[in-house]
N, C-alpha and C. Protein backbone atom coordinates (compact mmCIF):
# COMPACT_ATOMS: atom_id res chain seq x y z
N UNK A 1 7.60 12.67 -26.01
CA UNK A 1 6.39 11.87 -26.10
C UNK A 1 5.21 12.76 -26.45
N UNK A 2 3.77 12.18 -27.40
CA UNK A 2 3.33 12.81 -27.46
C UNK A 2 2.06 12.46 -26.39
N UNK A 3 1.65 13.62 -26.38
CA UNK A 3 -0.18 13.39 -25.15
C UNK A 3 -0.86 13.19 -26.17
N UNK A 4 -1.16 13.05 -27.25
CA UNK A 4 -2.52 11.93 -27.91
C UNK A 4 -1.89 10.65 -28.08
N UNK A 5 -1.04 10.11 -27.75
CA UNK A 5 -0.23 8.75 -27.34
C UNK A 5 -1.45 7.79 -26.82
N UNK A 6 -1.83 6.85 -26.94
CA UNK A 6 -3.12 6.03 -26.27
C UNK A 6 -1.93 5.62 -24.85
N UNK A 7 -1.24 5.33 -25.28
CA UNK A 7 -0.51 4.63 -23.65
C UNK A 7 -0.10 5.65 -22.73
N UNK A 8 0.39 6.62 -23.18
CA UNK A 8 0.81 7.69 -22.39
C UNK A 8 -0.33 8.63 -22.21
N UNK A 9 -1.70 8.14 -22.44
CA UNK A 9 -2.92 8.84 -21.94
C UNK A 9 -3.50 8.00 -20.76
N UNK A 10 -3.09 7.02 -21.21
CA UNK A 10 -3.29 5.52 -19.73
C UNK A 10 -2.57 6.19 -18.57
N UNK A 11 -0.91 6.21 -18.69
CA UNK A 11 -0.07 6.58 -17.67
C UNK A 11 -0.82 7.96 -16.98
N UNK A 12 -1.67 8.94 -17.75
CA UNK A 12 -1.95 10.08 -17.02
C UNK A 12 -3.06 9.64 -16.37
N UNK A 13 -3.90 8.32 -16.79
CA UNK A 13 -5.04 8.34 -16.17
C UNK A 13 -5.05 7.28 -14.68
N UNK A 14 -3.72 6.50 -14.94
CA UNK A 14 -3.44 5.66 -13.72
C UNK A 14 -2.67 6.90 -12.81
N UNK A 15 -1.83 7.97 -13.35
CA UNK A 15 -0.99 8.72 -12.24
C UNK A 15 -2.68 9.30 -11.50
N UNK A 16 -3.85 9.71 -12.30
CA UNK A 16 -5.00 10.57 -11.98
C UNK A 16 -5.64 9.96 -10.98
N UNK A 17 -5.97 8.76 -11.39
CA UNK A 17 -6.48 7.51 -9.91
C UNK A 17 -5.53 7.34 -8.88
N UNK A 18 -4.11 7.29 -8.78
CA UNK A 18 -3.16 7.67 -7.79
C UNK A 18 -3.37 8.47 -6.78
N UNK A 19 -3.18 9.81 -7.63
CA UNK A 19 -3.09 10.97 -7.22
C UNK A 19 -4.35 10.68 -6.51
N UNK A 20 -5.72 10.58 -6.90
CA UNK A 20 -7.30 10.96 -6.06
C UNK A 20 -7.27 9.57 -4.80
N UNK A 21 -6.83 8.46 -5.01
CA UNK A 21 -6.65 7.61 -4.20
C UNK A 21 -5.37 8.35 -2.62
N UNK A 22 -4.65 8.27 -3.44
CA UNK A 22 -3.34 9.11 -2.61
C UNK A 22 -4.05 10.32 -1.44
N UNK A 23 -5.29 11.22 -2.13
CA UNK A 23 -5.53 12.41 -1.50
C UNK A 23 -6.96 11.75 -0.39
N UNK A 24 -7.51 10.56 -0.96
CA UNK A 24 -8.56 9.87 -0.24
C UNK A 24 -7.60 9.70 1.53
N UNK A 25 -6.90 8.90 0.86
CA UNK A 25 -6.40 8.57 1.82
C UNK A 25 -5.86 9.59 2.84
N UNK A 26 -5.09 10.57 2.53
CA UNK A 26 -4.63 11.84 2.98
C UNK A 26 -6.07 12.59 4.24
N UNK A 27 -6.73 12.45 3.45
CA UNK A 27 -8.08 12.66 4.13
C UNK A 27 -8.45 12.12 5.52
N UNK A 28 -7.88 10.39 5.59
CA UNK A 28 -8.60 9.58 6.43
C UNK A 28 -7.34 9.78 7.32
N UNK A 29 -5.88 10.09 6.86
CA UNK A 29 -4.49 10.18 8.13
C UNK A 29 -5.13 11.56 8.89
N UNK A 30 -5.34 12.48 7.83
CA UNK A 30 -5.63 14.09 8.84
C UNK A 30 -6.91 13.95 9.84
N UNK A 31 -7.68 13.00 9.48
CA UNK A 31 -9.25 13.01 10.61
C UNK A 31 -8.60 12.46 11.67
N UNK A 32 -7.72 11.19 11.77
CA UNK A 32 -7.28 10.42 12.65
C UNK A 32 -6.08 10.45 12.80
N UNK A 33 -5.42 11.72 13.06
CA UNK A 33 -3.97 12.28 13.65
C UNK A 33 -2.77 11.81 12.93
N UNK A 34 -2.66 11.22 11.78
CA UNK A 34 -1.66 9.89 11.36
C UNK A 34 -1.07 10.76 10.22
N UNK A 35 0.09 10.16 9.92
CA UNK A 35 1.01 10.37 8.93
C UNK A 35 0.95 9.75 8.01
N UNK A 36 1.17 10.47 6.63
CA UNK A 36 0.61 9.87 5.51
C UNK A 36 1.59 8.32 5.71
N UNK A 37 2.96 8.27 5.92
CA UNK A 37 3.44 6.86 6.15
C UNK A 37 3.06 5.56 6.86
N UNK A 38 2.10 6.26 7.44
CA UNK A 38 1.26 5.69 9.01
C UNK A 38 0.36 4.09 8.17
N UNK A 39 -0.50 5.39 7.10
CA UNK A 39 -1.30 4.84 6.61
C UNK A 39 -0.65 3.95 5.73
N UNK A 40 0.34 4.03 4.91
CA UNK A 40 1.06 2.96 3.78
C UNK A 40 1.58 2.32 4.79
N UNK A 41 1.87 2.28 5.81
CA UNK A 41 2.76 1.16 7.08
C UNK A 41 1.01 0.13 7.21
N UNK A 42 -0.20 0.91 7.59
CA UNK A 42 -1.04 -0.09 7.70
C UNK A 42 -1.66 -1.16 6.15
N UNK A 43 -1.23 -0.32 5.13
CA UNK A 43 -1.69 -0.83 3.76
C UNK A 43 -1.38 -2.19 3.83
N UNK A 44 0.72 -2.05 4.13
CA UNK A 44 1.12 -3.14 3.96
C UNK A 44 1.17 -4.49 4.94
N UNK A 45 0.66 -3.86 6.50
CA UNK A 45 0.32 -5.01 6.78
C UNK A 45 -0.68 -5.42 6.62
N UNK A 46 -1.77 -5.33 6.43
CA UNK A 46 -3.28 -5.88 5.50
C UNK A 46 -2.83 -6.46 4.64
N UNK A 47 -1.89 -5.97 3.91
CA UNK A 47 -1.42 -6.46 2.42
C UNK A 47 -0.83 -8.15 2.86
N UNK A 48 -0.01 -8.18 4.34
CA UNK A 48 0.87 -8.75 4.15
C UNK A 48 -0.52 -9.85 5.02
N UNK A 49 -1.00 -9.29 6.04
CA UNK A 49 -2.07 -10.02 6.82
C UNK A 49 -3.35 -11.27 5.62
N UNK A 50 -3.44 -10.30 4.54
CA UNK A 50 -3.97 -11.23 3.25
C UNK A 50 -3.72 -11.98 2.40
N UNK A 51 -2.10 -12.04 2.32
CA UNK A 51 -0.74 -12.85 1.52
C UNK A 51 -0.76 -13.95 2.66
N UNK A 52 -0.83 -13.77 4.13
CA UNK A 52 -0.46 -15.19 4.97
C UNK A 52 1.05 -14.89 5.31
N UNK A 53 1.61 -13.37 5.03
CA UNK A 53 3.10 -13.33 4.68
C UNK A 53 3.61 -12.49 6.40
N UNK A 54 4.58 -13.27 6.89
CA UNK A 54 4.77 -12.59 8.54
C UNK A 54 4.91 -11.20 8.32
N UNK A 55 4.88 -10.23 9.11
CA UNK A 55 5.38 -8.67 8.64
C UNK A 55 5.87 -8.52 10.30
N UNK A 56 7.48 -8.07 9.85
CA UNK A 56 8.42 -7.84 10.97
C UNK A 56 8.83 -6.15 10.68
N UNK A 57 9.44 -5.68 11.80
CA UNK A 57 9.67 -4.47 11.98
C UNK A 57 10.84 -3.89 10.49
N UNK A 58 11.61 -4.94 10.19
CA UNK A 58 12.84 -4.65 9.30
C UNK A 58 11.71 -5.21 7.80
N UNK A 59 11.21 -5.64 7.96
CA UNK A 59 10.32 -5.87 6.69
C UNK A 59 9.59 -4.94 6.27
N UNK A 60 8.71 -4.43 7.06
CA UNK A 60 7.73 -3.53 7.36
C UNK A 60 8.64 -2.11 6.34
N UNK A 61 10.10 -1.70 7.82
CA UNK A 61 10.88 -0.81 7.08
C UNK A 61 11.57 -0.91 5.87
N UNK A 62 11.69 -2.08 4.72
CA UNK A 62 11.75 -2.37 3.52
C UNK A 62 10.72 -2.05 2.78
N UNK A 63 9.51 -2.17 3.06
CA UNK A 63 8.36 -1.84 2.11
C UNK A 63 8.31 -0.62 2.25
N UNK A 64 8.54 0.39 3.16
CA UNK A 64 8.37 1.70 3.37
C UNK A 64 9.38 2.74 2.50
N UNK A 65 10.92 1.69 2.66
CA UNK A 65 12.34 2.64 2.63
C UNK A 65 12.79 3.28 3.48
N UNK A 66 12.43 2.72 5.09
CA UNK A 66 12.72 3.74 5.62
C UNK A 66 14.08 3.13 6.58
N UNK A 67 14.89 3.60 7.33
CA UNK A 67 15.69 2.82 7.88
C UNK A 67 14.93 2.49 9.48
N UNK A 68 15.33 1.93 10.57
CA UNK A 68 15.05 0.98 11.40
C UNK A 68 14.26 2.08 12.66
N UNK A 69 15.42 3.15 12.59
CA UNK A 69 14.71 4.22 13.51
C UNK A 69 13.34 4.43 13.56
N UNK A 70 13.03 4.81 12.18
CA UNK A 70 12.33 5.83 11.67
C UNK A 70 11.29 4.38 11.84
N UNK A 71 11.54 3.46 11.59
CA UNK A 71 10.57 2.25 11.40
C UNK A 71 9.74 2.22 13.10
N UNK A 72 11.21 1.56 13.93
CA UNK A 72 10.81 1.81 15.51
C UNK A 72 9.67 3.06 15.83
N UNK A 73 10.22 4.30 15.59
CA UNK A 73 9.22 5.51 15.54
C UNK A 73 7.57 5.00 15.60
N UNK A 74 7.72 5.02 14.11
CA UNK A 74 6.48 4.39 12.83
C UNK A 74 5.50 3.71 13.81
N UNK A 75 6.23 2.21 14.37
CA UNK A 75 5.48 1.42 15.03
C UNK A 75 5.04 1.85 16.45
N UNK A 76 6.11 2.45 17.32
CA UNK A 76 5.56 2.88 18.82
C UNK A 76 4.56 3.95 18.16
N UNK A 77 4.26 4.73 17.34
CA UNK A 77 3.35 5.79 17.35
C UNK A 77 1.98 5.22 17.27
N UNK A 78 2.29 3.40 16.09
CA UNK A 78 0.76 3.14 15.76
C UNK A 78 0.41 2.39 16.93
N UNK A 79 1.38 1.88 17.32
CA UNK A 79 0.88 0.90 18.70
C UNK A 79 0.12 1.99 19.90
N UNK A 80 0.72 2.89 20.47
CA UNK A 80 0.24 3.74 21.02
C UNK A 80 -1.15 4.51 20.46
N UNK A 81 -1.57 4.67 19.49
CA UNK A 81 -2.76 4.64 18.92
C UNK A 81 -3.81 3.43 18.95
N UNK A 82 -3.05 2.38 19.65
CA UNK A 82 -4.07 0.81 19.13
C UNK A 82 -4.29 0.15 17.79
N UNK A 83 -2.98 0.84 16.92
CA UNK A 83 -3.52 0.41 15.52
C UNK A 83 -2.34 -0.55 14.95
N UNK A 84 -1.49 -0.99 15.86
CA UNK A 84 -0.87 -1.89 15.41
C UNK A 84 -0.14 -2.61 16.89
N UNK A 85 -0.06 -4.20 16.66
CA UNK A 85 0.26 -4.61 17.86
C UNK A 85 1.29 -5.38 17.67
N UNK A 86 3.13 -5.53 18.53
CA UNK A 86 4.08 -5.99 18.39
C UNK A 86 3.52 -7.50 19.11
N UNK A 87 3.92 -8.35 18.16
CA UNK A 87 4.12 -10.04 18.88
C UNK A 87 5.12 -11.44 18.48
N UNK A 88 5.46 -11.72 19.98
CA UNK A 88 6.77 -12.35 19.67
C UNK A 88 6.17 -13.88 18.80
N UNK A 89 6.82 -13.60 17.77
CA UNK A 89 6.95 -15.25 16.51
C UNK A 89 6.57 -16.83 17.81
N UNK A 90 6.05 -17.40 17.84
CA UNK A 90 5.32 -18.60 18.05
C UNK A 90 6.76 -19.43 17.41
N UNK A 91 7.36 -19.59 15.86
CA UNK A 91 8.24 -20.48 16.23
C UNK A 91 9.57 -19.63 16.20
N UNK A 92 9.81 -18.43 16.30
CA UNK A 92 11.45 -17.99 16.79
C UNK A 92 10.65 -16.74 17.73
N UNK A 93 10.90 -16.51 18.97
CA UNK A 93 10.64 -16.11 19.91
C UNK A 93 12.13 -14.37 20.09
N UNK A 94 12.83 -14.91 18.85
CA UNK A 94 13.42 -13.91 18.84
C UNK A 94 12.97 -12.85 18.29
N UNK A 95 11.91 -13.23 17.14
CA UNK A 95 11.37 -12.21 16.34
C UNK A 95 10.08 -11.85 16.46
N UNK A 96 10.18 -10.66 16.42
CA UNK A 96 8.34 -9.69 16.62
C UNK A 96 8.17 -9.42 15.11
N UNK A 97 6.38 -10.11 15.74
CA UNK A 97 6.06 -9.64 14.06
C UNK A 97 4.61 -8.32 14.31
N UNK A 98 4.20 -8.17 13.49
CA UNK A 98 3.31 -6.54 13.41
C UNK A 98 1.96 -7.15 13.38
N UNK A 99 0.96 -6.50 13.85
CA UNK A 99 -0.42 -7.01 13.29
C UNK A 99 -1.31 -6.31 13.48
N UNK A 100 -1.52 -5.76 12.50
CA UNK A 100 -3.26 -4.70 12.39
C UNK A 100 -3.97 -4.99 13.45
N UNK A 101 -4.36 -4.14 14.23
CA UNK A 101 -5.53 -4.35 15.44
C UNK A 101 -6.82 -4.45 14.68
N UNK A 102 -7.91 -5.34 15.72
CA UNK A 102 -9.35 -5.05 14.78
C UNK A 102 -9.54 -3.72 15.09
N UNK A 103 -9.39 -2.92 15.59
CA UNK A 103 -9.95 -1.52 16.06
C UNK A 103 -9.34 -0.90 14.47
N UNK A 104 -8.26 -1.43 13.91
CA UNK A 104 -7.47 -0.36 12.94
C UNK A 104 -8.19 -0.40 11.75
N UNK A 105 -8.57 -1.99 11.73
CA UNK A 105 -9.37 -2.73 10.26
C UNK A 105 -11.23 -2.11 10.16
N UNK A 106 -11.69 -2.33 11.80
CA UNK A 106 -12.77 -1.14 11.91
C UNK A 106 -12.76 0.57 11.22
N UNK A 107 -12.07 0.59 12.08
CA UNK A 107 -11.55 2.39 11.80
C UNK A 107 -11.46 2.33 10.56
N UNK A 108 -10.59 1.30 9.52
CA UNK A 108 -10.58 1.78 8.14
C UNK A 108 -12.10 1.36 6.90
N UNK A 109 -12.50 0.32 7.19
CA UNK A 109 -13.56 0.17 7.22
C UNK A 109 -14.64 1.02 7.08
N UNK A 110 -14.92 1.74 8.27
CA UNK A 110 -15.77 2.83 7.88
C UNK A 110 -15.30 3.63 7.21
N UNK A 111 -13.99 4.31 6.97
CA UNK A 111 -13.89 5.17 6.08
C UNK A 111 -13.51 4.67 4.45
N UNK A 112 -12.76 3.76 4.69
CA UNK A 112 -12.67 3.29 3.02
C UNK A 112 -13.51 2.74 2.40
N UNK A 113 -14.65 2.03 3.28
CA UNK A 113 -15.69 0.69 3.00
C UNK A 113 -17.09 1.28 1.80
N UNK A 114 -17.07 2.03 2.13
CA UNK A 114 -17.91 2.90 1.20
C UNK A 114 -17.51 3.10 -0.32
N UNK A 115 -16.31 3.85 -0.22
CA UNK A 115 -15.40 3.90 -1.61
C UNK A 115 -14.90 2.48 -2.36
N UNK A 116 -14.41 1.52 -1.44
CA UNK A 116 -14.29 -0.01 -1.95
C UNK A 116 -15.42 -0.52 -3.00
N UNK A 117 -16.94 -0.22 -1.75
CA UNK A 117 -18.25 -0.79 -2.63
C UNK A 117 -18.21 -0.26 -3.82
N UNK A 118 -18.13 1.37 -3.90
CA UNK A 118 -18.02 1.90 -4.82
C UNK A 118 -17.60 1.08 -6.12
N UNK A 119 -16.50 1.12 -5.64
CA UNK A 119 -15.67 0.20 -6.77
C UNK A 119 -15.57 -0.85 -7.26
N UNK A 120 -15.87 -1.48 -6.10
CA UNK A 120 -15.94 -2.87 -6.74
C UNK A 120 -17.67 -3.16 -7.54
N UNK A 121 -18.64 -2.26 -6.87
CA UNK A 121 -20.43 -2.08 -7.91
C UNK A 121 -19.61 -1.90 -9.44
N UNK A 122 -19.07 -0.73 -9.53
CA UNK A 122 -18.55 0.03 -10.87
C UNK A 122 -17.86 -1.35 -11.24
N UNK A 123 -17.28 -2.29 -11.02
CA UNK A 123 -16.60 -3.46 -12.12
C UNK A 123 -17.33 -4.27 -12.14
N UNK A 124 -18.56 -4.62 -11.65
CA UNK A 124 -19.74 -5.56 -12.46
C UNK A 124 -19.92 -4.80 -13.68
N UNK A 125 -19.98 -3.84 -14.08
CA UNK A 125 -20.41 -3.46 -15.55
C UNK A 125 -18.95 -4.10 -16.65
N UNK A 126 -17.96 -4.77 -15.97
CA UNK A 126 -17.03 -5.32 -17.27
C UNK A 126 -17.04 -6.91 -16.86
N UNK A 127 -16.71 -7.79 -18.17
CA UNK A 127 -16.59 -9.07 -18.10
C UNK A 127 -15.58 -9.94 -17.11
N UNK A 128 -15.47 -10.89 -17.33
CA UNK A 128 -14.37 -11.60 -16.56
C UNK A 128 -13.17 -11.03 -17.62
N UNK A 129 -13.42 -11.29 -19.19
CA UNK A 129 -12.02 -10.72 -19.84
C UNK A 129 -11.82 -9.48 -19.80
N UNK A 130 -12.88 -8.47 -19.55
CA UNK A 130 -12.03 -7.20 -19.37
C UNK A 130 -11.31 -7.02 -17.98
N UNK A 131 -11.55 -7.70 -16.95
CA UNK A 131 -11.13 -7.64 -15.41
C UNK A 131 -9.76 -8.01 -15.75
N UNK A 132 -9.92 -9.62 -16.24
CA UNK A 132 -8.42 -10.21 -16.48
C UNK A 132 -7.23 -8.93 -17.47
N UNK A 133 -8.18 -8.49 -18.13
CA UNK A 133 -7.24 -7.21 -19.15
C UNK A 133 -6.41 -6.34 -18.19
N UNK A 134 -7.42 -6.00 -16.89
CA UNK A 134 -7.25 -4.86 -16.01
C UNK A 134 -6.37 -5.48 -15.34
N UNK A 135 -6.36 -6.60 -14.53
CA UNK A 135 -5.54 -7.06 -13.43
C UNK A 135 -4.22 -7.25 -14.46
N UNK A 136 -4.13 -7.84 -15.69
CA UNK A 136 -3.07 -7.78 -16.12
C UNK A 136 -2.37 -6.72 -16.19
N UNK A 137 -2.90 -5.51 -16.72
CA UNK A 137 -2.02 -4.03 -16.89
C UNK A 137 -1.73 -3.58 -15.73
N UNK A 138 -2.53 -3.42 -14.33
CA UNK A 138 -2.52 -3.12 -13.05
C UNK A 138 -1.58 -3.84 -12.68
N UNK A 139 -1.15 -5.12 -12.65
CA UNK A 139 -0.05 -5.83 -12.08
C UNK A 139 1.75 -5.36 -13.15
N UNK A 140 1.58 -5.36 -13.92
CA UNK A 140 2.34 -5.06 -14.99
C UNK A 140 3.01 -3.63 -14.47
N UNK A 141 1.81 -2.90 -14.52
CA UNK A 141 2.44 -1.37 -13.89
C UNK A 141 2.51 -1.12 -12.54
N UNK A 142 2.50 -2.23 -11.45
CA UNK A 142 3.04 -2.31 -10.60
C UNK A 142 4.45 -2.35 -10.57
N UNK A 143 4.78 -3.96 -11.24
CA UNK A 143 6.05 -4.08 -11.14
C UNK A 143 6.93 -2.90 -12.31
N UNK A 144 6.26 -2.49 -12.96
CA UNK A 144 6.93 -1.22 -13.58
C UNK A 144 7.77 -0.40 -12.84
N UNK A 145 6.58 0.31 -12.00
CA UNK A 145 6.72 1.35 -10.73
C UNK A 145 7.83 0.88 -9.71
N UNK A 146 7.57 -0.42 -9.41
CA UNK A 146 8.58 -1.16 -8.75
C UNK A 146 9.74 -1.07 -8.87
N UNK A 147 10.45 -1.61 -10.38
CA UNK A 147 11.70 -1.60 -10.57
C UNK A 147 12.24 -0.24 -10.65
N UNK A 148 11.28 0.74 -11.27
CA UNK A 148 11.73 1.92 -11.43
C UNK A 148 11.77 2.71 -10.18
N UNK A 149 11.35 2.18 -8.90
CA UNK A 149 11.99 3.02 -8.06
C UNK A 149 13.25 2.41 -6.99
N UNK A 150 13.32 0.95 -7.72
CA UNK A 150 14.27 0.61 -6.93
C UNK A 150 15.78 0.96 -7.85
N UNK A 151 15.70 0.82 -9.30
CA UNK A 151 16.78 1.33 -10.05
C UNK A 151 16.98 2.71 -9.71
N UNK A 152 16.16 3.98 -8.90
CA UNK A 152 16.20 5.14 -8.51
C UNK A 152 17.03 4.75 -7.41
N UNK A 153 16.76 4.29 -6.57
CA UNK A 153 17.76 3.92 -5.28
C UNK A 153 19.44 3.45 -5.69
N UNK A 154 19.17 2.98 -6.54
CA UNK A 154 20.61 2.18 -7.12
C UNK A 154 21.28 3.26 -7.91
N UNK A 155 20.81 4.04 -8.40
CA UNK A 155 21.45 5.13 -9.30
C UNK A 155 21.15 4.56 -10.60
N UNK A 156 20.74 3.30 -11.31
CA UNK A 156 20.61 3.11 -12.80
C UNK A 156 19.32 3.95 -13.10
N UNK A 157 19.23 3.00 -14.19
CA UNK A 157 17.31 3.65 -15.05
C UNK A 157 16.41 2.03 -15.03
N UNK A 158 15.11 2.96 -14.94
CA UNK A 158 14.54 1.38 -14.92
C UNK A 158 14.92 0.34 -16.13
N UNK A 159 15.33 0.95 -17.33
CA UNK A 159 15.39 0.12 -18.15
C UNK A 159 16.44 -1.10 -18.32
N UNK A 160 17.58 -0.57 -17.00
CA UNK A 160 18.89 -1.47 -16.71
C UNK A 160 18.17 -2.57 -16.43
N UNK A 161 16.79 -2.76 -15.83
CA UNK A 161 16.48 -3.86 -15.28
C UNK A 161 16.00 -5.17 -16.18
């Protein structure tokens, strides 16, 4: 491939926002004792807390990759911090589901809430069609990233998919 490629100058500039997002964050686990997994375990329940979507311990450890142990771990460490709280399902009483404490959504708040404004000031300067341009490629190279790391798990290439 070549690097004056317009698309493969994109891919370096979305891995570049990654990477500085990735190290933001890195920042906010080391002030507040946490593991970089800590923090992608709280992403996704926000994620899942804003979808309306339940988030259970074996779910939780699907979005992560991690197996059940390591999940159990994950959760007694954040619960014991106050940053995540186990509760039994309302209609199956068999199942616990996860839920961001306000103390966790505070805590992140001040540290991300700043950088968010940031960002979201910086996209009033584009239209509704350049946003729609963005959310299209941003979603697109989600599920990119997606398949290609689940065809990594499987042993194919993303392109089997």
């Amino acid at each position: 491939m070549d690097d004056r490629d317009p698309e493969l100058q994109l891919v370096h500039l979305l891995r570049a926002v990654a990477v500085e997002l990735d190290l933001f964050a890195g920042e906010f686990a080391g002030l507040h004792g946490l593991h970089a997994t800590d923090v992608r375990a709280l992403i996704h329940l926000l994620d899942a807390a804003r979808a309306d979507r339940p988030a259970t311990p074996g779910w939780l450890g699907a979005q992560l990759g991690v197996n059940s142990a390591s999940t159990t771990a994950l959760v007694d460490r954040l619960e014991r911090l106050d940053l995540v709280r186990r509760e039994r399902d309302t209609t199956d009483r068999r199942r616990v589901l996860l839920t961001v404490t306000d103390g966790a959504v505070t805590l992140g708040w001040s540290f991300f809430g700043p950088l968010i404004a940031e960002m979201v000031a910086s996209m009033r300067s584009f239209d509704d069609r350049d946003l729609a341009v963005v959310r299209r490629f941003l979603l697109t190279m989600r599920d990119v990233a997606a398949a290609g790391r689940r065809s990594q798990r499987t042993g194919g290439t993303s392109g089997d998919e």
